[in-house]
PDB file of N, CA and C in Angstrom:
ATOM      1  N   UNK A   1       6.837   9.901 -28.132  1.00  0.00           N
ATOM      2  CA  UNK A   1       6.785  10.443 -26.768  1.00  0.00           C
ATOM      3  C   UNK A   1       7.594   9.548 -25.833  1.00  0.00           C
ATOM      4  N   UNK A   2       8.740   9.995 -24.902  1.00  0.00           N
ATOM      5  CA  UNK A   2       8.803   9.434 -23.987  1.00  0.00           C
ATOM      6  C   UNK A   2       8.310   8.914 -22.769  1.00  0.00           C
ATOM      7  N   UNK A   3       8.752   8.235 -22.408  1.00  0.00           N
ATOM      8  CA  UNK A   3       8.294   7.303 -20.639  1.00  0.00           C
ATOM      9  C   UNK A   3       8.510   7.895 -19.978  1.00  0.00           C
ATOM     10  N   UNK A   4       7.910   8.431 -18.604  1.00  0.00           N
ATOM     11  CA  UNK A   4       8.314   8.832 -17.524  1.00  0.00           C
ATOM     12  C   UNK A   4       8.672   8.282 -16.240  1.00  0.00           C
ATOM     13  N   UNK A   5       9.820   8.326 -15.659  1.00  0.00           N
ATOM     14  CA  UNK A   5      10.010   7.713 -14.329  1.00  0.00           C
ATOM     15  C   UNK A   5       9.416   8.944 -13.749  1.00  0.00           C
ATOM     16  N   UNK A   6       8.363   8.808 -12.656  1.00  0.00           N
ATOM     17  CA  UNK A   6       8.214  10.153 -11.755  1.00  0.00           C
ATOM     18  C   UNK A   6       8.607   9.525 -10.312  1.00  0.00           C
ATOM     19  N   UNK A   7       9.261  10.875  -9.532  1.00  0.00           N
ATOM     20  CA  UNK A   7       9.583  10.586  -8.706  1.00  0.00           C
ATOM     21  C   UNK A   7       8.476  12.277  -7.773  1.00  0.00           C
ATOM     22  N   UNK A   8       8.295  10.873  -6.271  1.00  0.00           N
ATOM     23  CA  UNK A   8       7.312  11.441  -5.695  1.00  0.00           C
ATOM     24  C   UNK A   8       8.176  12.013  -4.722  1.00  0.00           C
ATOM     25  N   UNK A   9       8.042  13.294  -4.186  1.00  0.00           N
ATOM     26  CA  UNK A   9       9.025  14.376  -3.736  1.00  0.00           C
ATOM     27  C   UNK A   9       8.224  15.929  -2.781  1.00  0.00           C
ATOM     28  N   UNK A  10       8.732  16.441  -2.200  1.00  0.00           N
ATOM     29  CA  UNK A  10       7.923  17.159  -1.995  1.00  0.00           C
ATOM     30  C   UNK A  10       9.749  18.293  -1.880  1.00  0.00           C
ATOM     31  N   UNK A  11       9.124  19.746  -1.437  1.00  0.00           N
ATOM     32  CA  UNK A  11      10.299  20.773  -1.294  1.00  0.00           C
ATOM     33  C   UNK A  11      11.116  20.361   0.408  1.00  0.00           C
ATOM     34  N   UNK A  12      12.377  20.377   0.171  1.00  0.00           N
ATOM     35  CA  UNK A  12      13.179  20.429   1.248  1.00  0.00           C
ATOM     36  C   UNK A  12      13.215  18.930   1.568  1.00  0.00           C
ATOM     37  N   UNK A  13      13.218  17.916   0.529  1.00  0.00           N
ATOM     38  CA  UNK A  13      13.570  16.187   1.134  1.00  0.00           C
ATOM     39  C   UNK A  13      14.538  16.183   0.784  1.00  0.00           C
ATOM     40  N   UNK A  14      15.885  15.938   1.211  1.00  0.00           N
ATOM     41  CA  UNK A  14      16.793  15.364   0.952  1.00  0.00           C
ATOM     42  C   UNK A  14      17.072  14.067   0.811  1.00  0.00           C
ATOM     43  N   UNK A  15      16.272  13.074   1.374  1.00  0.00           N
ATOM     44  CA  UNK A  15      16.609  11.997   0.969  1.00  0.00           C
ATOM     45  C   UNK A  15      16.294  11.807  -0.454  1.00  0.00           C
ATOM     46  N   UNK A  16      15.470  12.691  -1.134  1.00  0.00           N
ATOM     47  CA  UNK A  16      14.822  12.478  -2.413  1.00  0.00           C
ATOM     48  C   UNK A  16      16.429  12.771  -3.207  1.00  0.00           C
ATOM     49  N   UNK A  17      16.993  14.236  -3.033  1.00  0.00           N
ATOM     50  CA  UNK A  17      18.471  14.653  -3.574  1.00  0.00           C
ATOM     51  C   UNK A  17      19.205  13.102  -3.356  1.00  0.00           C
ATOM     52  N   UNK A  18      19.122  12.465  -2.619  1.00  0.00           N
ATOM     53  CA  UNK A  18      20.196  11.423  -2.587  1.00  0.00           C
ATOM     54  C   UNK A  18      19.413  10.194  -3.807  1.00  0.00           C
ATOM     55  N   UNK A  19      18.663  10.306  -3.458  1.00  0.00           N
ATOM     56  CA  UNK A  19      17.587   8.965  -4.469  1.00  0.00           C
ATOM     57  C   UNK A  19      17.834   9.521  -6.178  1.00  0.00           C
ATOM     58  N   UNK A  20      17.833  10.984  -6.448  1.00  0.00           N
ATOM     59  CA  UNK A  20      17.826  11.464  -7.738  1.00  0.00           C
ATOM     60  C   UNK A  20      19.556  10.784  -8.424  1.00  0.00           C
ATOM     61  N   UNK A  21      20.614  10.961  -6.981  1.00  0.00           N
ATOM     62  CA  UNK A  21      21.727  10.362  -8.033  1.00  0.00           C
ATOM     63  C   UNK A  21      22.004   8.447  -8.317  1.00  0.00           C
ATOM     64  N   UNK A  22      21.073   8.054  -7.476  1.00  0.00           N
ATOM     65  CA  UNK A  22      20.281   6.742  -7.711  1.00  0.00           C
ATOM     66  C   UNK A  22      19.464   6.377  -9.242  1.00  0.00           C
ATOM     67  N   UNK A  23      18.952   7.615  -9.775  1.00  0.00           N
ATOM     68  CA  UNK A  23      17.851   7.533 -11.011  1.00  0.00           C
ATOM     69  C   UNK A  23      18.636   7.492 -12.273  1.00  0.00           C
ATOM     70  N   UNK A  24      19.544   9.417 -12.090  1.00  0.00           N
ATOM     71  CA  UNK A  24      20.115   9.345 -13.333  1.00  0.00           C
ATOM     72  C   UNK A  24      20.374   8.091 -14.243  1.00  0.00           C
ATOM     73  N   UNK A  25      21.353   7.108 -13.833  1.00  0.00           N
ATOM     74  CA  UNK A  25      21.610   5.959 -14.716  1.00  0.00           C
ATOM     75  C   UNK A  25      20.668   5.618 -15.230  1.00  0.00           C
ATOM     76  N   UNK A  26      19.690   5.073 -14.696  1.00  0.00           N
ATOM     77  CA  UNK A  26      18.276   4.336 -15.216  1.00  0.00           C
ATOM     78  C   UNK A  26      17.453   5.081 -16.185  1.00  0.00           C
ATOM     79  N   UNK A  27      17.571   6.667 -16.299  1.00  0.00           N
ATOM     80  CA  UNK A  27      17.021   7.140 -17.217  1.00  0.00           C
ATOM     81  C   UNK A  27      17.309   7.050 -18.934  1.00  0.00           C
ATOM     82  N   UNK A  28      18.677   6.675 -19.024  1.00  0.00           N
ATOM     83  CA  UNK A  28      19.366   6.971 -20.025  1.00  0.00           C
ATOM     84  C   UNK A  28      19.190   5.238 -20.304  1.00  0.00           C
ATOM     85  N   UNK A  29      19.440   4.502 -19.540  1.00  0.00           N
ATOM     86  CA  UNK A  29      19.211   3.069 -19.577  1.00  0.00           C
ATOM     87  C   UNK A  29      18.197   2.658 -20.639  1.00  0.00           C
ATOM     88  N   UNK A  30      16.809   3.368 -19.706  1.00  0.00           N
ATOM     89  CA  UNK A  30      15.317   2.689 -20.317  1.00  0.00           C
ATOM     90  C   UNK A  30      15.009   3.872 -20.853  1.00  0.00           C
ATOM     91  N   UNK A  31      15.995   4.671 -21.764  1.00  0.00           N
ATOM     92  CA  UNK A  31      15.073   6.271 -21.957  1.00  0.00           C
ATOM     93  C   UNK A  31      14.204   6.750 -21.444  1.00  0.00           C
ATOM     94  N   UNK A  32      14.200   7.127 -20.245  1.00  0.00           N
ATOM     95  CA  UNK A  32      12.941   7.392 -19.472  1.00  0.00           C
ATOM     96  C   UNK A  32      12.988   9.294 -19.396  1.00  0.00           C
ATOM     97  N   UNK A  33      11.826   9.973 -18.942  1.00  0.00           N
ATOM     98  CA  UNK A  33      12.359  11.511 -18.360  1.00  0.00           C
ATOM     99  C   UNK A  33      12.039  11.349 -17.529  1.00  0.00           C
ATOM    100  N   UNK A  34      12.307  12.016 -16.735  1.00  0.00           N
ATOM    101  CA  UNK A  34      12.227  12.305 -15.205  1.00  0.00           C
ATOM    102  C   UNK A  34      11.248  13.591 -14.891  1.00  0.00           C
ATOM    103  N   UNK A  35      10.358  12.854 -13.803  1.00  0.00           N
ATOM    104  CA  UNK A  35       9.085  13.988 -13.879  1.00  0.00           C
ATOM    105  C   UNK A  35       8.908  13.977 -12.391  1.00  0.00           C
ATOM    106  N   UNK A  36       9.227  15.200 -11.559  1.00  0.00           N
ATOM    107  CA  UNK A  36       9.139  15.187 -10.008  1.00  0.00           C
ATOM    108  C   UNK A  36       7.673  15.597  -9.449  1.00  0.00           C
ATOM    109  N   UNK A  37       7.029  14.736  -8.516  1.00  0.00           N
ATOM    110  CA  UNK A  37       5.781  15.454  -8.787  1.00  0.00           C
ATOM    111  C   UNK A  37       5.929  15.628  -6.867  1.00  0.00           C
ATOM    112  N   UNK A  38       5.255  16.817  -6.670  1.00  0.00           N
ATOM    113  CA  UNK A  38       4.991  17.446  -5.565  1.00  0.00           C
ATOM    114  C   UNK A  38       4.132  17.090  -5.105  1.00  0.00           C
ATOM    115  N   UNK A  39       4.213  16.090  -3.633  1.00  0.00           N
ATOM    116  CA  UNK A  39       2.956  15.591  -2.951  1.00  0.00           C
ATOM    117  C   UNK A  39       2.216  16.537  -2.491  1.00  0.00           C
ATOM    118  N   UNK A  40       2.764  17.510  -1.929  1.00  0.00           N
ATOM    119  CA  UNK A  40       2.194  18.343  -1.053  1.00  0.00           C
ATOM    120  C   UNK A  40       0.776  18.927  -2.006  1.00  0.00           C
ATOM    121  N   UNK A  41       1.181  18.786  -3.450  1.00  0.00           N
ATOM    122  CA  UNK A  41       0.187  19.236  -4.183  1.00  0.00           C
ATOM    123  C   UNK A  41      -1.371  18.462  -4.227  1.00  0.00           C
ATOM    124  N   UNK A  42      -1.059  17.531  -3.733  1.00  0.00           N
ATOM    125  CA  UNK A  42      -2.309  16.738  -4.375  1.00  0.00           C
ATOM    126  C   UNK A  42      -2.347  15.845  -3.137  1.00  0.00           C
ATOM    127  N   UNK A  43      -3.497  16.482  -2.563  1.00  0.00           N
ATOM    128  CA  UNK A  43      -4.164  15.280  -0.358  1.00  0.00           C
ATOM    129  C   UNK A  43      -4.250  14.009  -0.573  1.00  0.00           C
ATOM    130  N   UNK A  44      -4.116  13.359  -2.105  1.00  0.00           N
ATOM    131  CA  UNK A  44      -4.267  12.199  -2.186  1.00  0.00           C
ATOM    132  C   UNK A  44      -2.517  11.186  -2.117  1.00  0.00           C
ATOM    133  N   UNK A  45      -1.864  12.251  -2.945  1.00  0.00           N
ATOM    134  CA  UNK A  45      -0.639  11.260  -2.899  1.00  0.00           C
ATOM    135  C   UNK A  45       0.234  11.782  -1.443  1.00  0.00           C
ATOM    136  N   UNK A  46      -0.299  12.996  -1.409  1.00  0.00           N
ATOM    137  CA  UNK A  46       0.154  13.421   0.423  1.00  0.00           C
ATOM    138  C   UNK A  46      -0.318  12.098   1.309  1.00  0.00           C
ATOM    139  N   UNK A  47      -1.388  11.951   1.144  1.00  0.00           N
ATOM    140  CA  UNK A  47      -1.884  10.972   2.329  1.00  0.00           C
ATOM    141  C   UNK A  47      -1.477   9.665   2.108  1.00  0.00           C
ATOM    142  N   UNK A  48      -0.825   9.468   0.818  1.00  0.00           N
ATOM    143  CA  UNK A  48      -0.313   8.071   0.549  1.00  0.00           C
ATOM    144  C   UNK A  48       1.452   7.910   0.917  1.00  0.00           C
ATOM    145  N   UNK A  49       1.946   9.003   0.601  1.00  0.00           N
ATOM    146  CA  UNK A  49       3.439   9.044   0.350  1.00  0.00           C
ATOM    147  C   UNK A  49       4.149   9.927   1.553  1.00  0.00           C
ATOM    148  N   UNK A  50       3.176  10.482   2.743  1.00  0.00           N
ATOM    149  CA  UNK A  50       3.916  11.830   3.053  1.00  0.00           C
ATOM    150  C   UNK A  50       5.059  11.128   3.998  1.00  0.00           C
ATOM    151  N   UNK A  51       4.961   9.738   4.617  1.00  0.00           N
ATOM    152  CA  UNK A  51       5.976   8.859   5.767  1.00  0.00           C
ATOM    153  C   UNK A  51       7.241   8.237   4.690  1.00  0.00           C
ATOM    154  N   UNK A  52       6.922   8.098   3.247  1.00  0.00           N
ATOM    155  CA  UNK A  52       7.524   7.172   2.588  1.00  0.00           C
ATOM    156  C   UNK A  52       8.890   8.049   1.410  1.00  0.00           C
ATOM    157  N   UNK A  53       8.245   9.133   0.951  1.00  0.00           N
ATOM    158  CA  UNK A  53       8.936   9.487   0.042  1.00  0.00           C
ATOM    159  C   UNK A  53      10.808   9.403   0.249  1.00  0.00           C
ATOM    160  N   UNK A  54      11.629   9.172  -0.421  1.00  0.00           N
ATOM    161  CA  UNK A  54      10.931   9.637  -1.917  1.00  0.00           C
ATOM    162  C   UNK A  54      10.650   7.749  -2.418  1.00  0.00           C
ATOM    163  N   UNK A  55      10.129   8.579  -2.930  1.00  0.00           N
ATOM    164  CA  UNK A  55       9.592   6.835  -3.880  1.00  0.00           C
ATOM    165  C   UNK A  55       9.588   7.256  -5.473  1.00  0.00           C
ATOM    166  N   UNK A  56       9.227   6.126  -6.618  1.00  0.00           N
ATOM    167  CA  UNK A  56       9.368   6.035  -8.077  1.00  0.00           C
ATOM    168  C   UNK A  56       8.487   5.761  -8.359  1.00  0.00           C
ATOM    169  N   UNK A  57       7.857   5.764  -9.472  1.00  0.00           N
ATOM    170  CA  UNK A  57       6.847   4.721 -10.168  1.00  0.00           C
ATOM    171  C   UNK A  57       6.281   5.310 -12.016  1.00  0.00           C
ATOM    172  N   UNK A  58       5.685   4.493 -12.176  1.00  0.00           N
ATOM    173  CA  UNK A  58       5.620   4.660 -13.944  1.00  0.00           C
ATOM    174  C   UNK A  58       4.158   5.313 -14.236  1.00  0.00           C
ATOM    175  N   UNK A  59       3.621   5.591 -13.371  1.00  0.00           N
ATOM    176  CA  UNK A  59       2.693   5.867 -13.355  1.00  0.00           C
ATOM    177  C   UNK A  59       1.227   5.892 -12.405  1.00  0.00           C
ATOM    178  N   UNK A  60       1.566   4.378 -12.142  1.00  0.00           N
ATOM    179  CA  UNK A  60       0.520   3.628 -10.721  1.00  0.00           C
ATOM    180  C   UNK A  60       1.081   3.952  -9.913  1.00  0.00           C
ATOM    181  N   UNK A  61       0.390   4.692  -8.884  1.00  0.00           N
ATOM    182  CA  UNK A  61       0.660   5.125  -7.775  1.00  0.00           C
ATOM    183  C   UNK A  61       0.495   3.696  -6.583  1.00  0.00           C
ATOM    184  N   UNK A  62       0.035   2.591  -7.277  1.00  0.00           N
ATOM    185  CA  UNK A  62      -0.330   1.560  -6.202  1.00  0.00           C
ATOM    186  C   UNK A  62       0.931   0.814  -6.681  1.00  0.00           C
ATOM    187  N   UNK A  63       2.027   1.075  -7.339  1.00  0.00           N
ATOM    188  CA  UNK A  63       3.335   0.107  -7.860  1.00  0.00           C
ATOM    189  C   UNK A  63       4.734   0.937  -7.907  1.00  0.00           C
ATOM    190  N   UNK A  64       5.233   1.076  -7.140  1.00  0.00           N
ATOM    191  CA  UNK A  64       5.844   1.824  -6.986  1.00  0.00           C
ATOM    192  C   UNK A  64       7.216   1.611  -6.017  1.00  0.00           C
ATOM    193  N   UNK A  65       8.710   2.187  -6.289  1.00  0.00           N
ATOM    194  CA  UNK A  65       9.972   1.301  -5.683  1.00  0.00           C
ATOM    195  C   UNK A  65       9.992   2.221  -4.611  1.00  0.00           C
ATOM    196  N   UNK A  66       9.879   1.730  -3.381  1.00  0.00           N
ATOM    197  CA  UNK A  66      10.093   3.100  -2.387  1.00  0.00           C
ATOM    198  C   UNK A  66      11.797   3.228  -1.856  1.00  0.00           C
ATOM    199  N   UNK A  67      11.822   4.003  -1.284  1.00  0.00           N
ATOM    200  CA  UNK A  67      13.450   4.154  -0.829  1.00  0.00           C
ATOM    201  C   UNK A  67      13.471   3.466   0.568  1.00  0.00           C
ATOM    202  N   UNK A  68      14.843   3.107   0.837  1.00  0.00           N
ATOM    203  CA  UNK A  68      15.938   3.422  -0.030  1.00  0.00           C
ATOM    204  C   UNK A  68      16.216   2.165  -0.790  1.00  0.00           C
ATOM    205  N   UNK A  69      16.704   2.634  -2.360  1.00  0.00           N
ATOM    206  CA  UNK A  69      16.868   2.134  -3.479  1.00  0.00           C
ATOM    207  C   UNK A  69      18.351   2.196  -3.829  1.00  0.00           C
ATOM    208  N   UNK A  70      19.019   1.844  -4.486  1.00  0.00           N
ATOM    209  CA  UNK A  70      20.457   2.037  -5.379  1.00  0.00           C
ATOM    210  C   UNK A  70      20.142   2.100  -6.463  1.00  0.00           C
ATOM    211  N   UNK A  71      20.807   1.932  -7.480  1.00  0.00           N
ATOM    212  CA  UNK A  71      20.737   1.986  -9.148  1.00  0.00           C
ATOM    213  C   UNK A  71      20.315   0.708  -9.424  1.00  0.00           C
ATOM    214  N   UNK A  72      21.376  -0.580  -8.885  1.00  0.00           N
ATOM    215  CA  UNK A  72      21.061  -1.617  -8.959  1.00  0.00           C
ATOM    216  C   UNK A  72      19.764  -2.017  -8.695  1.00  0.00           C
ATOM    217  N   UNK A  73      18.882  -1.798  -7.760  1.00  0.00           N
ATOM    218  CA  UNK A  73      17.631  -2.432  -7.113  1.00  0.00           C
ATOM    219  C   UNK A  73      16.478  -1.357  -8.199  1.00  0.00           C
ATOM    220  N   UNK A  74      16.808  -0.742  -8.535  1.00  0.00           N
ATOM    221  CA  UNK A  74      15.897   0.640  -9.272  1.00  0.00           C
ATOM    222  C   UNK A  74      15.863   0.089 -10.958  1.00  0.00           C
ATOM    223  N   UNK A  75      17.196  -0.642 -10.850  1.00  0.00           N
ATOM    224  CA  UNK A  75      17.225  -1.262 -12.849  1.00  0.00           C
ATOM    225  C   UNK A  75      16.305  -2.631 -12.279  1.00  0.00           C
ATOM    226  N   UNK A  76      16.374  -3.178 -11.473  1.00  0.00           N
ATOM    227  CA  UNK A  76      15.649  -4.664 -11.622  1.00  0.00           C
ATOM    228  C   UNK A  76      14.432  -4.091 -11.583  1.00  0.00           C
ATOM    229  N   UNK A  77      13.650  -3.355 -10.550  1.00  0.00           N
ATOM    230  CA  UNK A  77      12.409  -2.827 -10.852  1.00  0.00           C
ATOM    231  C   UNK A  77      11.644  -2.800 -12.005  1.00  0.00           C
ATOM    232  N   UNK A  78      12.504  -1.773 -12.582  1.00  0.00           N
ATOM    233  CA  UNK A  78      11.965  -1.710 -13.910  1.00  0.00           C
ATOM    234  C   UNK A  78      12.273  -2.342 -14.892  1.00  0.00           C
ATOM    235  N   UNK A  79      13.061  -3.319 -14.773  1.00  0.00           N
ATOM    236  CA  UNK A  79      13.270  -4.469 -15.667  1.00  0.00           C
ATOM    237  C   UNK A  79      11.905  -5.044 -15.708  1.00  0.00           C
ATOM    238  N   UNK A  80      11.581  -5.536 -14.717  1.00  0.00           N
ATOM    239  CA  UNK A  80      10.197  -6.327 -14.495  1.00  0.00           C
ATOM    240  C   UNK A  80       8.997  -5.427 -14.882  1.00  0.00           C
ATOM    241  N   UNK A  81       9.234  -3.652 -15.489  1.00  0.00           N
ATOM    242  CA  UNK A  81       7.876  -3.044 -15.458  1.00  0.00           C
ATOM    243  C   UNK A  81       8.003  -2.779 -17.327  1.00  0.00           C
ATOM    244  N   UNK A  82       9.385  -3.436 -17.601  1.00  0.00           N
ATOM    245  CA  UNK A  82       9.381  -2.435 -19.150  1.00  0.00           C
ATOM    246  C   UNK A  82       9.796  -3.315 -19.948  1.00  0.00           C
TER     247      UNK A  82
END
């Protein structure tokens, strides 16, 4: 099974579209997939993420790279998580 980078996103962010050509590299890097998850879906990561997105993380919602990021700052991240 693969790893997932998820990226926290909701419909109509563009800064998230700019952060996604930030990811690509890193996926193929650390074999990761890419899993977009919709705040709006869930009052909990809404109420955590709705000022911040887009943001990354591996899973923990309490560890997580917020934007704005580059490729560069997004590989050291997860250097330190993998």
């Amino acid at each position: 099974m693969s790893r997932e980078l998820i990226l926290y996103t909701t419909l109509g962010c563009g800064l998230c579209e700019k952060a996604k050509v930030e990811i690509w590299p890193q996926l193929q890097e650390f074999q990761l997939r890419l899993r977009e998850v919709d705040i709006a879906e869930d009052p909990q990561l809404l109420e955590r993420f709705s000022l911040r997105i887009p943001v990354v993380g591996l899973g923990d919602p309490d560890d997580v790279c917020p934007w704005p990021f580059d490729s560069a700052q997004l590989d050291g991240w997860l250097r330190q998580r993998l």
